[in-house]
PDB file of N, CA and C in Angstrom:
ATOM      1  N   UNK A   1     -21.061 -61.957 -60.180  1.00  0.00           N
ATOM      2  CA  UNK A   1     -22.478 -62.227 -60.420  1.00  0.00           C
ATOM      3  C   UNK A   1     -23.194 -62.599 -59.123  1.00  0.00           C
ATOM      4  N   UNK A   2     -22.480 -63.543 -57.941  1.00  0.00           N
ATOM      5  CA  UNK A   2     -22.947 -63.658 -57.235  1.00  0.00           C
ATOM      6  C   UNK A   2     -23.568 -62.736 -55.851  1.00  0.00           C
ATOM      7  N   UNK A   3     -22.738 -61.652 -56.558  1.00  0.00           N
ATOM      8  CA  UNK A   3     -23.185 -60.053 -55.507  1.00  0.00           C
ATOM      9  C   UNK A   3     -24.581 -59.530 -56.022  1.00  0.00           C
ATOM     10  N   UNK A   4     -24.925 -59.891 -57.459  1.00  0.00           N
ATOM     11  CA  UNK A   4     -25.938 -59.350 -58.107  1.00  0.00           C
ATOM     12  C   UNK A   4     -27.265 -59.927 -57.393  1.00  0.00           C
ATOM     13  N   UNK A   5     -26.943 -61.421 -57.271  1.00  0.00           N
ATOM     14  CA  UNK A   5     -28.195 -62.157 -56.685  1.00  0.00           C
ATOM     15  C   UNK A   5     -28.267 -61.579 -55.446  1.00  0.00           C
ATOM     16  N   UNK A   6     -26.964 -61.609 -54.574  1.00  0.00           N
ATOM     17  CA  UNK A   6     -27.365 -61.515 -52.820  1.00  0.00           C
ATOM     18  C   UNK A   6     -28.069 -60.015 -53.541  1.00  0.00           C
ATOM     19  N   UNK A   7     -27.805 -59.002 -53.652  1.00  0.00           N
ATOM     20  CA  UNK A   7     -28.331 -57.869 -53.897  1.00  0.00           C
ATOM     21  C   UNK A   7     -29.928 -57.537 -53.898  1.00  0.00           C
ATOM     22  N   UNK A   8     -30.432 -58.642 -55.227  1.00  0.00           N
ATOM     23  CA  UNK A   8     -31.563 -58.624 -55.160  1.00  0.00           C
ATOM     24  C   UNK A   8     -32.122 -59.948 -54.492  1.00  0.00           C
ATOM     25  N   UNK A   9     -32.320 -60.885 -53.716  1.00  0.00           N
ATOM     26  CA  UNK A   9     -32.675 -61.099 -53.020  1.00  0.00           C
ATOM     27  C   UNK A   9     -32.588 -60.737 -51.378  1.00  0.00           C
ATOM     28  N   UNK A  10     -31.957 -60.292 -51.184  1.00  0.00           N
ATOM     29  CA  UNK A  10     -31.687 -58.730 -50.110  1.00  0.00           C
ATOM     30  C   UNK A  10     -33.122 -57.849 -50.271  1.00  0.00           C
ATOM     31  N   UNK A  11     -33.057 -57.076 -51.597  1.00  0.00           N
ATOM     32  CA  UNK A  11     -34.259 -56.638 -51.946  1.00  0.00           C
ATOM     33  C   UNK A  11     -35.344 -56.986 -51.847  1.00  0.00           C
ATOM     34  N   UNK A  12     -35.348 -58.240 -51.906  1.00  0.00           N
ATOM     35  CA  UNK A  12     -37.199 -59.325 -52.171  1.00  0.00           C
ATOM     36  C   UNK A  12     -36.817 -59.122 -50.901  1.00  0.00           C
ATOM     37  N   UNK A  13     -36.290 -59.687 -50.063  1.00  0.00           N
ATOM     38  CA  UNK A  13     -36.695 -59.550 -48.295  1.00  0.00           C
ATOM     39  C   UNK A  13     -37.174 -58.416 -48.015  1.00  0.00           C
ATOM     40  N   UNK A  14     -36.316 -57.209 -48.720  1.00  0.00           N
ATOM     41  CA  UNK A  14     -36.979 -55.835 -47.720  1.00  0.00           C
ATOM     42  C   UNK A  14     -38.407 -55.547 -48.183  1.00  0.00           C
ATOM     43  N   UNK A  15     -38.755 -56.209 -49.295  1.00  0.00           N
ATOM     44  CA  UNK A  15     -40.021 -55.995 -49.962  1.00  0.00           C
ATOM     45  C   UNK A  15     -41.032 -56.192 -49.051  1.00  0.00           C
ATOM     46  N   UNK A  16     -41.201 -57.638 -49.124  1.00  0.00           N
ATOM     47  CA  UNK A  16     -41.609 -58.627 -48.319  1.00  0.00           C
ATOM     48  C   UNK A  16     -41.779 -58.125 -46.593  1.00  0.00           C
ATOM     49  N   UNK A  17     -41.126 -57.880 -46.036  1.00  0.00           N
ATOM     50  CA  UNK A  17     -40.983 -57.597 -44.672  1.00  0.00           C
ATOM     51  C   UNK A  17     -41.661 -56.270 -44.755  1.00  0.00           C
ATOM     52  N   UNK A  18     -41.630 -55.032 -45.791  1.00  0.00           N
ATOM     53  CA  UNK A  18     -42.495 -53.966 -45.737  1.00  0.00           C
ATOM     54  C   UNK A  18     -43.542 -54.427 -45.279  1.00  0.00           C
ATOM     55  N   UNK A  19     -44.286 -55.387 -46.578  1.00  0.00           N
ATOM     56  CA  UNK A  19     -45.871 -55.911 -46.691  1.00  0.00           C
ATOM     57  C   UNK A  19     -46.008 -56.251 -45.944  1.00  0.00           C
ATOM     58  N   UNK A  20     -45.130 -57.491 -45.050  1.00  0.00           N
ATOM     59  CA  UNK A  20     -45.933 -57.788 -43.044  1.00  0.00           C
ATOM     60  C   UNK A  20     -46.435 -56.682 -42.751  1.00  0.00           C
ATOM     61  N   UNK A  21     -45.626 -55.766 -42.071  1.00  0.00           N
ATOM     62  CA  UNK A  21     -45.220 -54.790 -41.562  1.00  0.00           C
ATOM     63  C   UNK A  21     -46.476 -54.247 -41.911  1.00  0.00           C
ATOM     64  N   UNK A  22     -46.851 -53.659 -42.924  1.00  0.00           N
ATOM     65  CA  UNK A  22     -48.190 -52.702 -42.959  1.00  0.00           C
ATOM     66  C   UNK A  22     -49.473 -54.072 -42.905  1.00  0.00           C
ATOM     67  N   UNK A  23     -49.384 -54.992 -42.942  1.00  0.00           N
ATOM     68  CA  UNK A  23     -50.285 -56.387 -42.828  1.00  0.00           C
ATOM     69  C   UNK A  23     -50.875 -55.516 -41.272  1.00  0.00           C
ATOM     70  N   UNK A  24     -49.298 -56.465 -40.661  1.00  0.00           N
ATOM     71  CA  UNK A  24     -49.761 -56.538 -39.368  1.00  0.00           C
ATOM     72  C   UNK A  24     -50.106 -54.948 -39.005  1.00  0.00           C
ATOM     73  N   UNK A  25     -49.746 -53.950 -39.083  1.00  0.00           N
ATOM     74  CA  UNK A  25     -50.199 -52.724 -38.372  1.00  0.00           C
ATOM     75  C   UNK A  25     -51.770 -52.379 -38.863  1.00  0.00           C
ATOM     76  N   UNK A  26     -52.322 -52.908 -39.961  1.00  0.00           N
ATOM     77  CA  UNK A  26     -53.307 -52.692 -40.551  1.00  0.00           C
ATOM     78  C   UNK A  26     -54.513 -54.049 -39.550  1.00  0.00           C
ATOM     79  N   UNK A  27     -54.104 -54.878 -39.124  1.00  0.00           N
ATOM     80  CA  UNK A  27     -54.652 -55.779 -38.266  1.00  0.00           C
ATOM     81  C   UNK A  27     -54.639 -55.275 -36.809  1.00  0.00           C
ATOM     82  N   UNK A  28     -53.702 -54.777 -36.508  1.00  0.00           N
ATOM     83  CA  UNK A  28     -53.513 -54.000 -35.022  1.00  0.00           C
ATOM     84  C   UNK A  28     -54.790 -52.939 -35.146  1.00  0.00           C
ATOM     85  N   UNK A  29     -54.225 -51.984 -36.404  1.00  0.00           N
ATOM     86  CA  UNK A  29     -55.247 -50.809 -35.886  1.00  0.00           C
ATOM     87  C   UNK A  29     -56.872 -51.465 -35.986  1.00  0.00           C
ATOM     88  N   UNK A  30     -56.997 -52.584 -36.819  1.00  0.00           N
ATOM     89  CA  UNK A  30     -58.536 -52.607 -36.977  1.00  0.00           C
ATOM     90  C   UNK A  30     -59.373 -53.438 -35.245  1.00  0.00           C
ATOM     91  N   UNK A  31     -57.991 -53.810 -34.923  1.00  0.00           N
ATOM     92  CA  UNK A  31     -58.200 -54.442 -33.597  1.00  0.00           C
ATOM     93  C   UNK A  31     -58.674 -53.718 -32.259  1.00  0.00           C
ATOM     94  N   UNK A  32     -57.929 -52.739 -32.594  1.00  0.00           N
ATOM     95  CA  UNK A  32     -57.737 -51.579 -31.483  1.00  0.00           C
ATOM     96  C   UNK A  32     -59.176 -51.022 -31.423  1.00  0.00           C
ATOM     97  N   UNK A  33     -59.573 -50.675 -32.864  1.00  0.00           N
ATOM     98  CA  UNK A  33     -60.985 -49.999 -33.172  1.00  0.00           C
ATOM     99  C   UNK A  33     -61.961 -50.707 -32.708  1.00  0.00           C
ATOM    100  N   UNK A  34     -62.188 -52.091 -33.027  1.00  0.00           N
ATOM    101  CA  UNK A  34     -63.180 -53.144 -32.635  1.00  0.00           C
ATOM    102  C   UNK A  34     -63.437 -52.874 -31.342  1.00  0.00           C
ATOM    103  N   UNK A  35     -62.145 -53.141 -30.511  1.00  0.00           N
ATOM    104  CA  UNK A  35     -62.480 -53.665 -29.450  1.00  0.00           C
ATOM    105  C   UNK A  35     -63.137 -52.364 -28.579  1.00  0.00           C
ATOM    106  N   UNK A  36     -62.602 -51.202 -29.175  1.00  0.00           N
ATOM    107  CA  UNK A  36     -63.064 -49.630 -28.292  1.00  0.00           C
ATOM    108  C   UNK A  36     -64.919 -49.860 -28.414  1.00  0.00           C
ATOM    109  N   UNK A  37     -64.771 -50.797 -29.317  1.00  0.00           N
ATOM    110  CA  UNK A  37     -66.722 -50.478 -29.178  1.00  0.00           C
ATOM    111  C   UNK A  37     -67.617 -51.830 -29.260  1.00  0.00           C
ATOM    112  N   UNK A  38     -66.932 -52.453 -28.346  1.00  0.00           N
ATOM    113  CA  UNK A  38     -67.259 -53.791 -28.333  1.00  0.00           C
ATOM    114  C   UNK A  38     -67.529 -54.282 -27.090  1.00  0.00           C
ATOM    115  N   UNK A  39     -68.684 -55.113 -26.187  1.00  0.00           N
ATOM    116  CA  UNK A  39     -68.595 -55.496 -24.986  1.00  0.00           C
ATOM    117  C   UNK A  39     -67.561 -56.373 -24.183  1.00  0.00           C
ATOM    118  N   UNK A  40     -67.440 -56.905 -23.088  1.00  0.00           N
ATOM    119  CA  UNK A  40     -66.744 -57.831 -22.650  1.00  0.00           C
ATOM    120  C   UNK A  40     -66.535 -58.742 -23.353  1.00  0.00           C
ATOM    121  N   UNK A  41     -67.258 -59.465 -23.550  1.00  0.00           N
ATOM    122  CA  UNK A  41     -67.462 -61.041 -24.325  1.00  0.00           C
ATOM    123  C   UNK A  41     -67.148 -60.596 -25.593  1.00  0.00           C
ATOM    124  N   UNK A  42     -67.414 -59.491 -26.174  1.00  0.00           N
ATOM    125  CA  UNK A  42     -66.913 -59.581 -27.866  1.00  0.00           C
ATOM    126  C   UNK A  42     -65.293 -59.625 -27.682  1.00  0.00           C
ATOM    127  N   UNK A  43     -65.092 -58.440 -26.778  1.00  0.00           N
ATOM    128  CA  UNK A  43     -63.377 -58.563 -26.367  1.00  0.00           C
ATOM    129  C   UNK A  43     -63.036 -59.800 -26.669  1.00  0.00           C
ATOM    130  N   UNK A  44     -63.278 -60.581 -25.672  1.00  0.00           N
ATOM    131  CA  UNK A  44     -62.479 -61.557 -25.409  1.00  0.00           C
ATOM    132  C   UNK A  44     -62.245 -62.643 -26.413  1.00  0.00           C
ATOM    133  N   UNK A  45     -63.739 -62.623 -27.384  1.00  0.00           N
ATOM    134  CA  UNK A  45     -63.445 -63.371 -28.699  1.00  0.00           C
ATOM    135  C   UNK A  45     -62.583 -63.006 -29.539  1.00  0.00           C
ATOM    136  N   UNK A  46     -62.482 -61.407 -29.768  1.00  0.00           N
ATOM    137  CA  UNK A  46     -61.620 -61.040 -30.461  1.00  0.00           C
ATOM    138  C   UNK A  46     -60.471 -61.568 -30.440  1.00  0.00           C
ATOM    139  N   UNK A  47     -59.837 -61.507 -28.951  1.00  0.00           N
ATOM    140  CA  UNK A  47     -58.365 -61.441 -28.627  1.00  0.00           C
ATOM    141  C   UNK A  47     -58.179 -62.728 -28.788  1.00  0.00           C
ATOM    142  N   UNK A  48     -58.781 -63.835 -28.891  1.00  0.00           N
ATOM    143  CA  UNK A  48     -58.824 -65.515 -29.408  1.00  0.00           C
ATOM    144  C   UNK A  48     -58.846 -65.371 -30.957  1.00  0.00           C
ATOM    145  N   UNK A  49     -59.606 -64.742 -31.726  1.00  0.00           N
ATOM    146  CA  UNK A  49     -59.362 -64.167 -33.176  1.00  0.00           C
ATOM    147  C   UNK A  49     -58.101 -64.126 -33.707  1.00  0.00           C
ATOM    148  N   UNK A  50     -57.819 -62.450 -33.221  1.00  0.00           N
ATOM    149  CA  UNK A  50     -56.554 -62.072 -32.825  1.00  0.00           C
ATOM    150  C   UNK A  50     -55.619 -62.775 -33.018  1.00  0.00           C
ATOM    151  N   UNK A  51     -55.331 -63.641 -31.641  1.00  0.00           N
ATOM    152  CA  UNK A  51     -54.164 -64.408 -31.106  1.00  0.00           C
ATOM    153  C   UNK A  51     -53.986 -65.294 -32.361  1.00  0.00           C
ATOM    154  N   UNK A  52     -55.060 -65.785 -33.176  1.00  0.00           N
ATOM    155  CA  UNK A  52     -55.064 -66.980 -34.354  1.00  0.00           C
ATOM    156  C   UNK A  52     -54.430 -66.310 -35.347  1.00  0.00           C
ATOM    157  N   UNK A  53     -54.748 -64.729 -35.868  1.00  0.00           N
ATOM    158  CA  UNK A  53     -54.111 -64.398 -37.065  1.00  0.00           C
ATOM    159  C   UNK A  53     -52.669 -64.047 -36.848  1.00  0.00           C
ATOM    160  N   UNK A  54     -52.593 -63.825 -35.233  1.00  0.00           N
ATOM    161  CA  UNK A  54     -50.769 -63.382 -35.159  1.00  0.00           C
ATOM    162  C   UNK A  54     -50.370 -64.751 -35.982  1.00  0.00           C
ATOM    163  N   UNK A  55     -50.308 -65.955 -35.514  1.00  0.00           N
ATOM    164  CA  UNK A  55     -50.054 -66.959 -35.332  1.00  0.00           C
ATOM    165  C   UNK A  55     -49.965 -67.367 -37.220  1.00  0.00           C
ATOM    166  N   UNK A  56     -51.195 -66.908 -37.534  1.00  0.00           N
ATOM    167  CA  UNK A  56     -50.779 -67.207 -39.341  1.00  0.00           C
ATOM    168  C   UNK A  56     -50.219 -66.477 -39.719  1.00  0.00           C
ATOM    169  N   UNK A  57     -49.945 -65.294 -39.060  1.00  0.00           N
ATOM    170  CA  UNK A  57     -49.065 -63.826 -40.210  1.00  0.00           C
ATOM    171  C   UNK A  57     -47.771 -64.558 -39.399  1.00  0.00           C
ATOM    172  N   UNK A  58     -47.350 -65.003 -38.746  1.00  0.00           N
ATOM    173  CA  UNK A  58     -46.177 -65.059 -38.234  1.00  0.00           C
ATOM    174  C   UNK A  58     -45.636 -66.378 -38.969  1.00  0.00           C
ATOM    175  N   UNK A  59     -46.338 -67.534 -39.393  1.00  0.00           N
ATOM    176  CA  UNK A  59     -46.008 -68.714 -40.122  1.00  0.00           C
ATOM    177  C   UNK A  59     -46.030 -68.284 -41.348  1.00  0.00           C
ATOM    178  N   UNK A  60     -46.724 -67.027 -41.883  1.00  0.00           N
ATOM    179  CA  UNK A  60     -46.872 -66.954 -43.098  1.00  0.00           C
ATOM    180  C   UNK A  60     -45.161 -65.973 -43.542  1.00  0.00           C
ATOM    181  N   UNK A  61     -45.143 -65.675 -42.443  1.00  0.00           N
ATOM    182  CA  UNK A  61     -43.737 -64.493 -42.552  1.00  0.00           C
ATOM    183  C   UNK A  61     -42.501 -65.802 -42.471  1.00  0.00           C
ATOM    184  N   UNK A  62     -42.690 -66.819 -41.503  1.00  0.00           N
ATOM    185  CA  UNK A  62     -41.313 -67.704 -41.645  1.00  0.00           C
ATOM    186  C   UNK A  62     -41.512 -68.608 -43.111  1.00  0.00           C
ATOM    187  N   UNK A  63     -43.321 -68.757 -43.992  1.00  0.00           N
ATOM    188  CA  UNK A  63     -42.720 -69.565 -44.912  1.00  0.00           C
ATOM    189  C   UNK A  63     -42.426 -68.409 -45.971  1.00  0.00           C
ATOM    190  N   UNK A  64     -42.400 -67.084 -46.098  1.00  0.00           N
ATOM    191  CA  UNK A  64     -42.263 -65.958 -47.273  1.00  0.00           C
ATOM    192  C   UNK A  64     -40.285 -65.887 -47.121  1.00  0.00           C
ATOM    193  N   UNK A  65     -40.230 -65.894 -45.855  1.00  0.00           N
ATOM    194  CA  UNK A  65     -38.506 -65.583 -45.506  1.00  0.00           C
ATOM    195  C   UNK A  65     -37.885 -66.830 -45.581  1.00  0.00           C
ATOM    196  N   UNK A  66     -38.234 -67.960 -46.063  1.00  0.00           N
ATOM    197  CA  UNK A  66     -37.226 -69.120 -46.350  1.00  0.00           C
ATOM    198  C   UNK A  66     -37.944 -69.884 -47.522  1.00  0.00           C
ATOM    199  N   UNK A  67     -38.706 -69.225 -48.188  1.00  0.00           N
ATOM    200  CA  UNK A  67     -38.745 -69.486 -49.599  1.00  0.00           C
ATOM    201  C   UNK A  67     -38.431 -69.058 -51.079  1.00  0.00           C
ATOM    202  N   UNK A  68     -37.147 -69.984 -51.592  1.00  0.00           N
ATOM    203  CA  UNK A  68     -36.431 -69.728 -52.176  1.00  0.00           C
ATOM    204  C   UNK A  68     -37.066 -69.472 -53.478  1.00  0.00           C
TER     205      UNK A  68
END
C-alpha cells in the first residue's frame, strides 16, 4: 500500500511542478513583451516587479512542494 501513496504523491508533484512551470514561462513571456515596448524607467520598474514575483512563485513553489 505504501507504493500506492509514494506513487501518487509522486504524481501531485509532477502536477504541481507542470503548473509553475507554465506560471513562470507565462510571466517570462509577458515580461519579455512589456519591456520590448517600454522606456528606460518603465524597464527598470518592471525588473523590481519582476524580481518580487520570482521571489513569490519561488516561496509559493517551496510551500506547494512540502505541503503535505
Amino acid at each position: 500500500m505504501a507504493h500506492a501513496n509514494d506513487k501518487q504523491y509522486d504524481n501531485t508533484i509532477r502536477k504541481r511542478f507542470s503548473y509553475l512551470i507554465v506560471t513562470e514561462r507565462s510571466i517570462l513571456s509577458l515580461s519579455i513583451s512589456k519591456a520590448k515596448t517600454s522606456s528606460a524607467y518603465e524597464q527598470s520598474k518592471n525588473v523590481l516587479k519582476f524580481q518580487v514575483c520570482i521571489k513569490k512563485l519561488l516561496l509559493f513553489t517551496v510551500s506547494i512542494l512540502f505541503d503535505n
